[in-house]
N, C-alpha and C. Protein backbone atom coordinates (compact mmCIF):
# COMPACT_ATOMS: atom_id res chain seq x y z
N UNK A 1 170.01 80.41 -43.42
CA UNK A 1 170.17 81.08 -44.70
C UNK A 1 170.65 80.06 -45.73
N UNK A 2 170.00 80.37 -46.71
CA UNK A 2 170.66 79.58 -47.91
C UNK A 2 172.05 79.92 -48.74
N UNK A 3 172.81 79.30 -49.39
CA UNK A 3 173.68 79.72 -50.05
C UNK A 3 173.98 80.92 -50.44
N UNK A 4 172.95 81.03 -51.15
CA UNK A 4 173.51 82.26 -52.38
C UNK A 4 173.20 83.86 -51.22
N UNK A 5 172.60 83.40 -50.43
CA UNK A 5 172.12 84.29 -48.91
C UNK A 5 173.56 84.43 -48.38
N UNK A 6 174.22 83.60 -48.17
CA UNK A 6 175.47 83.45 -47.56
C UNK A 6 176.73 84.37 -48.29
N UNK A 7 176.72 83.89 -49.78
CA UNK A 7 177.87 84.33 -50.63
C UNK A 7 177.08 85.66 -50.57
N UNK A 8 176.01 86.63 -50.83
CA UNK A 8 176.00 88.15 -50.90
C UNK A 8 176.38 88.80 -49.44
N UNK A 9 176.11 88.08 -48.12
CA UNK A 9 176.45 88.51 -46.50
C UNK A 9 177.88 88.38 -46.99
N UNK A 10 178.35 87.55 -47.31
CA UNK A 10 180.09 87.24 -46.99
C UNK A 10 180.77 88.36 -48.43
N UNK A 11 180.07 88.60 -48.88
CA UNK A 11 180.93 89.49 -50.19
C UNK A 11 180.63 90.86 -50.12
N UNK A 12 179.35 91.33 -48.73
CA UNK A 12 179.07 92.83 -47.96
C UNK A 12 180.06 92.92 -46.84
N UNK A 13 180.50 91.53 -46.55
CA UNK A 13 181.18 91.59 -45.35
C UNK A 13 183.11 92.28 -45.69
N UNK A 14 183.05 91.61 -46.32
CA UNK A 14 184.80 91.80 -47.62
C UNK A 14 184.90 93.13 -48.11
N UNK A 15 183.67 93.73 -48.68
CA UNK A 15 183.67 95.04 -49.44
C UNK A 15 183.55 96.28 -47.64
N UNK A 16 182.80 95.96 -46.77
CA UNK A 16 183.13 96.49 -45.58
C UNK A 16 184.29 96.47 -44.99
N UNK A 17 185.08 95.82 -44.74
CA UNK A 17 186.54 95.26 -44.09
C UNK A 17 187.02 95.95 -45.06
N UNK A 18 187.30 96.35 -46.38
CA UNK A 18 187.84 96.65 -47.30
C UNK A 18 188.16 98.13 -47.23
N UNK A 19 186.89 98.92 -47.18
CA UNK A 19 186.60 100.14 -46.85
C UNK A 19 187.07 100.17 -45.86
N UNK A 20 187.57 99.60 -44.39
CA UNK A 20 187.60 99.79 -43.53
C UNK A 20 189.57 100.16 -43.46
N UNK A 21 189.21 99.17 -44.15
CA UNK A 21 191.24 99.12 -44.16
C UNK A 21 191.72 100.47 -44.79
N UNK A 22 190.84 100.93 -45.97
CA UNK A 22 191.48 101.93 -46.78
C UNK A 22 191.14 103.22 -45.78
N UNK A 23 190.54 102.92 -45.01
CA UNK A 23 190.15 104.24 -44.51
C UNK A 23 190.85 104.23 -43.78
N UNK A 24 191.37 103.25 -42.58
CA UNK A 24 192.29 102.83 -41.42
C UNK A 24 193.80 103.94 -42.23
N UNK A 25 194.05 103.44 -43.28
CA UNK A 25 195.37 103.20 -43.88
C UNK A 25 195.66 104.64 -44.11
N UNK A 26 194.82 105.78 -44.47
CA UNK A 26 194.99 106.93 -45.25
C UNK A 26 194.73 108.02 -43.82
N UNK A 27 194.48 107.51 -42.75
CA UNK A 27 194.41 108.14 -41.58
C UNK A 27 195.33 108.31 -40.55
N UNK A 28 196.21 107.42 -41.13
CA UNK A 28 197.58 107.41 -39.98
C UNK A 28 198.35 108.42 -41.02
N UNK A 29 198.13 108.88 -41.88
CA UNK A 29 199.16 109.57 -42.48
C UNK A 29 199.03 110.45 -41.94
N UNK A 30 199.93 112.34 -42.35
CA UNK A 30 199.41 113.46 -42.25
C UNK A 30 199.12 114.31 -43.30
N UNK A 31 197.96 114.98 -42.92
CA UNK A 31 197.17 115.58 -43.57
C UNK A 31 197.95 117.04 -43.75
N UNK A 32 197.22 117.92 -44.84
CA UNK A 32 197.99 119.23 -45.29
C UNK A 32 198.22 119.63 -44.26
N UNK A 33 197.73 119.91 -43.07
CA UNK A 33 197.17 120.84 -41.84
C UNK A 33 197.77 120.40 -40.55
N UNK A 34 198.75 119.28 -40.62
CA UNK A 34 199.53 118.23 -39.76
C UNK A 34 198.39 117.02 -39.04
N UNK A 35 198.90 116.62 -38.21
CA UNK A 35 198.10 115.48 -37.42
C UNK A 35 196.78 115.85 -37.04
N UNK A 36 195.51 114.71 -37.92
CA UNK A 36 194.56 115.20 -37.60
C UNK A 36 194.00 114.95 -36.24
N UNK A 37 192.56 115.36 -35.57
CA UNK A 37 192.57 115.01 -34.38
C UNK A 37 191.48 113.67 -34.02
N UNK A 38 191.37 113.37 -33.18
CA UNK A 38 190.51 111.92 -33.39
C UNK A 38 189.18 112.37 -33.77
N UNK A 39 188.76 113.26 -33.27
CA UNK A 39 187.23 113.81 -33.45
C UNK A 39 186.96 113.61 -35.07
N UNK A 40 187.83 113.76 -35.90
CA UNK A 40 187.93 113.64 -37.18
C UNK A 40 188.05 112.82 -37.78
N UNK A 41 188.95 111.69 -37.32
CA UNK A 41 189.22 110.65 -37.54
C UNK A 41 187.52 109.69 -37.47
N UNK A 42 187.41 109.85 -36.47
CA UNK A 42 186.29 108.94 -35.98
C UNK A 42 185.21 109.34 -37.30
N UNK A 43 184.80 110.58 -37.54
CA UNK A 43 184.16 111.29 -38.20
C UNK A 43 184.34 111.12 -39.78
N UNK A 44 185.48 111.02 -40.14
CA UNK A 44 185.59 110.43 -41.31
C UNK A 44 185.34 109.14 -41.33
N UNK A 45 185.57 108.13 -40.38
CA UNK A 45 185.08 106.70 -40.81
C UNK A 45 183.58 106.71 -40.66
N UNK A 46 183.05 107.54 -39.78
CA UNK A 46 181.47 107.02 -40.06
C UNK A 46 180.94 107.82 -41.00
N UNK A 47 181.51 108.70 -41.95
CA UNK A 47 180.68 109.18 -43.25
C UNK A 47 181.07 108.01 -44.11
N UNK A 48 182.25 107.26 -44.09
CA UNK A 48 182.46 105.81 -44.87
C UNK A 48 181.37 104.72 -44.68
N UNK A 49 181.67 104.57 -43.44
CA UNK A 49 181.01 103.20 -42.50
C UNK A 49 179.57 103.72 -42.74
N UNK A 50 179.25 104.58 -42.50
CA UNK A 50 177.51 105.01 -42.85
C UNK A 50 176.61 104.41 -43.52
N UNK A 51 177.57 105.23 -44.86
CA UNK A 51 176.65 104.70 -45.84
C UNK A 51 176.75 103.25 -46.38
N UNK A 52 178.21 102.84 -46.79
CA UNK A 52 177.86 101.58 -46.74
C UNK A 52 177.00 100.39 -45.88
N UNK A 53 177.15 100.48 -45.45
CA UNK A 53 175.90 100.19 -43.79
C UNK A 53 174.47 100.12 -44.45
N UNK A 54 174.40 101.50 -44.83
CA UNK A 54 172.87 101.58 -45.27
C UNK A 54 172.82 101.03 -46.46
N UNK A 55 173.68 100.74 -47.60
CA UNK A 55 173.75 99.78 -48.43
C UNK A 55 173.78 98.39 -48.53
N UNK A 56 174.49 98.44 -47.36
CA UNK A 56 174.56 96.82 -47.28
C UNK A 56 172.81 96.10 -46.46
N UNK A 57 172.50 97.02 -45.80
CA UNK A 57 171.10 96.85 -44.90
C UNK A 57 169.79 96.61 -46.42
N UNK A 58 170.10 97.78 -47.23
CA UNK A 58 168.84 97.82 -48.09
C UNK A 58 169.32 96.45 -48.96
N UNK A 59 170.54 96.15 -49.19
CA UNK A 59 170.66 94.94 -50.13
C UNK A 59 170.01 93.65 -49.18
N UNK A 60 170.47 93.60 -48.33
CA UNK A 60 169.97 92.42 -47.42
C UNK A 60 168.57 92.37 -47.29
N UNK A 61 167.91 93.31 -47.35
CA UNK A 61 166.81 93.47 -47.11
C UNK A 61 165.97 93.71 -49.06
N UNK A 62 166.16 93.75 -49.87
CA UNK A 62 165.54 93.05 -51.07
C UNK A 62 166.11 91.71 -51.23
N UNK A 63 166.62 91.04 -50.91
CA UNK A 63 167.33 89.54 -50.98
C UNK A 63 166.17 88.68 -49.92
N UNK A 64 165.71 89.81 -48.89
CA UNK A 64 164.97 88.64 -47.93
C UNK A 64 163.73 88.62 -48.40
N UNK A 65 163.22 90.13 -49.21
CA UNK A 65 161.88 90.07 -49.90
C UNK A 65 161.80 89.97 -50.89
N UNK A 66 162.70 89.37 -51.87
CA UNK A 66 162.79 88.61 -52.92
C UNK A 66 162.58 87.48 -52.56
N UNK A 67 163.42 86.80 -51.80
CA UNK A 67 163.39 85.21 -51.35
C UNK A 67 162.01 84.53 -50.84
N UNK A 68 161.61 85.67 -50.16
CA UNK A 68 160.11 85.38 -49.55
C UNK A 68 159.12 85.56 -50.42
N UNK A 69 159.03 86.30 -51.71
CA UNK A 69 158.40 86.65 -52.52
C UNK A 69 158.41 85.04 -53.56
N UNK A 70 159.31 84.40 -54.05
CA UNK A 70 159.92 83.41 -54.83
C UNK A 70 159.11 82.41 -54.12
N UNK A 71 159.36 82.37 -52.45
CA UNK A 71 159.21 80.98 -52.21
C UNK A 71 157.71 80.92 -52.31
N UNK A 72 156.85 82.21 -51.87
CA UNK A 72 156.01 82.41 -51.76
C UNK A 72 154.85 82.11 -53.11
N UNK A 73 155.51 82.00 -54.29
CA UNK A 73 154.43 81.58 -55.17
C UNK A 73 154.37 80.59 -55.70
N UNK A 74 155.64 79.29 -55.04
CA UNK A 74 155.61 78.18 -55.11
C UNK A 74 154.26 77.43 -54.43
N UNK A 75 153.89 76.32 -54.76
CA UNK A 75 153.20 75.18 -53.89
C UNK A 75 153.81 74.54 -53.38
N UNK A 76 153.54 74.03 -52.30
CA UNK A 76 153.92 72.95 -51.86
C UNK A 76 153.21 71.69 -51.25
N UNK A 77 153.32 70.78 -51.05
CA UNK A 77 152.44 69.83 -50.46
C UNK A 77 152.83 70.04 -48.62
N UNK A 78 151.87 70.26 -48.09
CA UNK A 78 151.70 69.90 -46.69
C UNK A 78 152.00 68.92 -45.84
N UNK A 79 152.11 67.77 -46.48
CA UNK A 79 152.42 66.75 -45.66
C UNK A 79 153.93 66.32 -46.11
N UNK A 80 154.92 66.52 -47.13
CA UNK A 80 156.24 65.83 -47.11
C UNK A 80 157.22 67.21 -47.54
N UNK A 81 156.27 68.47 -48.10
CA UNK A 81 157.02 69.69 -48.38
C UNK A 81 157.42 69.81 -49.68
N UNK A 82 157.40 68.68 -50.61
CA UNK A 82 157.75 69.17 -52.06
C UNK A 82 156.75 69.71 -52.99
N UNK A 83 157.39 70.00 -53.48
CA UNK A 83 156.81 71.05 -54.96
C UNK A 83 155.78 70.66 -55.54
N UNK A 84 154.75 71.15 -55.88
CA UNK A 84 154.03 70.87 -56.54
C UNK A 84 153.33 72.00 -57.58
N UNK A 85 152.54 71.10 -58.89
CA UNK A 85 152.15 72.31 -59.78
C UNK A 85 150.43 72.79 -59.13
N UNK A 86 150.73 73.70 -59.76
CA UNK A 86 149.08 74.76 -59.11
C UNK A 86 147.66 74.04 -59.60
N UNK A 87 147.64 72.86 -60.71
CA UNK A 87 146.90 72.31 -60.69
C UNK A 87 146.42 70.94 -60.36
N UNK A 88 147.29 70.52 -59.14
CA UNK A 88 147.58 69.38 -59.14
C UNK A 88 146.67 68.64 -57.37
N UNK A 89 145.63 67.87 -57.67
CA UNK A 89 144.64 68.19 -56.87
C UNK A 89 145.61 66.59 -55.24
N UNK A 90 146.33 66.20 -55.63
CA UNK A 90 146.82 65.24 -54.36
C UNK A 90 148.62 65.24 -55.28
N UNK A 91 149.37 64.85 -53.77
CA UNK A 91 150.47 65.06 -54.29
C UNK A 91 151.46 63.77 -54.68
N UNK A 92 151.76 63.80 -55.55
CA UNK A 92 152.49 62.72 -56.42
C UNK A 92 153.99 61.92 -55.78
N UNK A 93 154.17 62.67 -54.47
CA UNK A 93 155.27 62.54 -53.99
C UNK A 93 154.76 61.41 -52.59
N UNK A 94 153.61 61.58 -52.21
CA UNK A 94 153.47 61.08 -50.72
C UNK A 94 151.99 60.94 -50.61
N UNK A 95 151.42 61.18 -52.05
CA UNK A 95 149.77 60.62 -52.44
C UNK A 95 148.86 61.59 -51.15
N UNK A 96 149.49 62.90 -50.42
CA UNK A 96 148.41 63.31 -49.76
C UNK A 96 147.13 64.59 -50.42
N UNK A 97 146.29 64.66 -49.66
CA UNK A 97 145.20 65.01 -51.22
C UNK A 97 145.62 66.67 -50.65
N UNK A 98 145.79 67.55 -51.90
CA UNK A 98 146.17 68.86 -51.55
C UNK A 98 145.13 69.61 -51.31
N UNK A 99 145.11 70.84 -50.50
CA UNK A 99 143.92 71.89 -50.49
C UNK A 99 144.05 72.79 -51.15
N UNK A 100 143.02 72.95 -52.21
CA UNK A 100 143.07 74.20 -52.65
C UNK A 100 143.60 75.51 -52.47
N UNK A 101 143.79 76.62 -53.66
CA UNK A 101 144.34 77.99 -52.84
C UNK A 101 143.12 78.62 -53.12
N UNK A 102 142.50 79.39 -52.15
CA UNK A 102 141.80 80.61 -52.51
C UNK A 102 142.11 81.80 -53.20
């Protein structure tokens, strides 16, 4: 993964742990009704944990088809991997002759 791949995983990862704590934290208390029971407990963290989950999945997942989309309408040269422009018939970096795109 690249960077900026890294800093959005590590800043889903923080906002999860985060949620996790507040939820941890407001569960040891007691509730109007006295001590709740675990069945509930458990049950309230995965209506938390859920959805963020499914947030954090769909973000990860436009980041990978963005990224693939980006790299994807770049050129590149075949033989050393750098960049090249779309009209550019051999590559200026390593003189190999480019192939056309269909």
């Amino acid at each position: 993964m690249k960077r900026a791949e890294w800093i959005i995983a590590s800043a889903l990862v923080v906002i999860g742990l985060l949620l996790l704590s507040f939820a941890g934290s407001s569960m040891g208390s007691m509730g109007m009704m006295g001590v709740m029971p675990v069945g509930m407990r458990l049950s309230m963290m995965l209506m938390i944990l859920l959805p963020t989950g499914l947030v954090a999945i769909a973000i990860l997942l436009i980041v990978a088809i963005a990224t693939k989309w980006f790299r994807s309408a770049k050129k590149t040269c075949e033989h050393c991997g750098q960049s090249l422009q779309q009209n550019w018939r051999t590559c200026p970096y390593c003189g190999h002759k480019v192939t056309p795109d269909v």
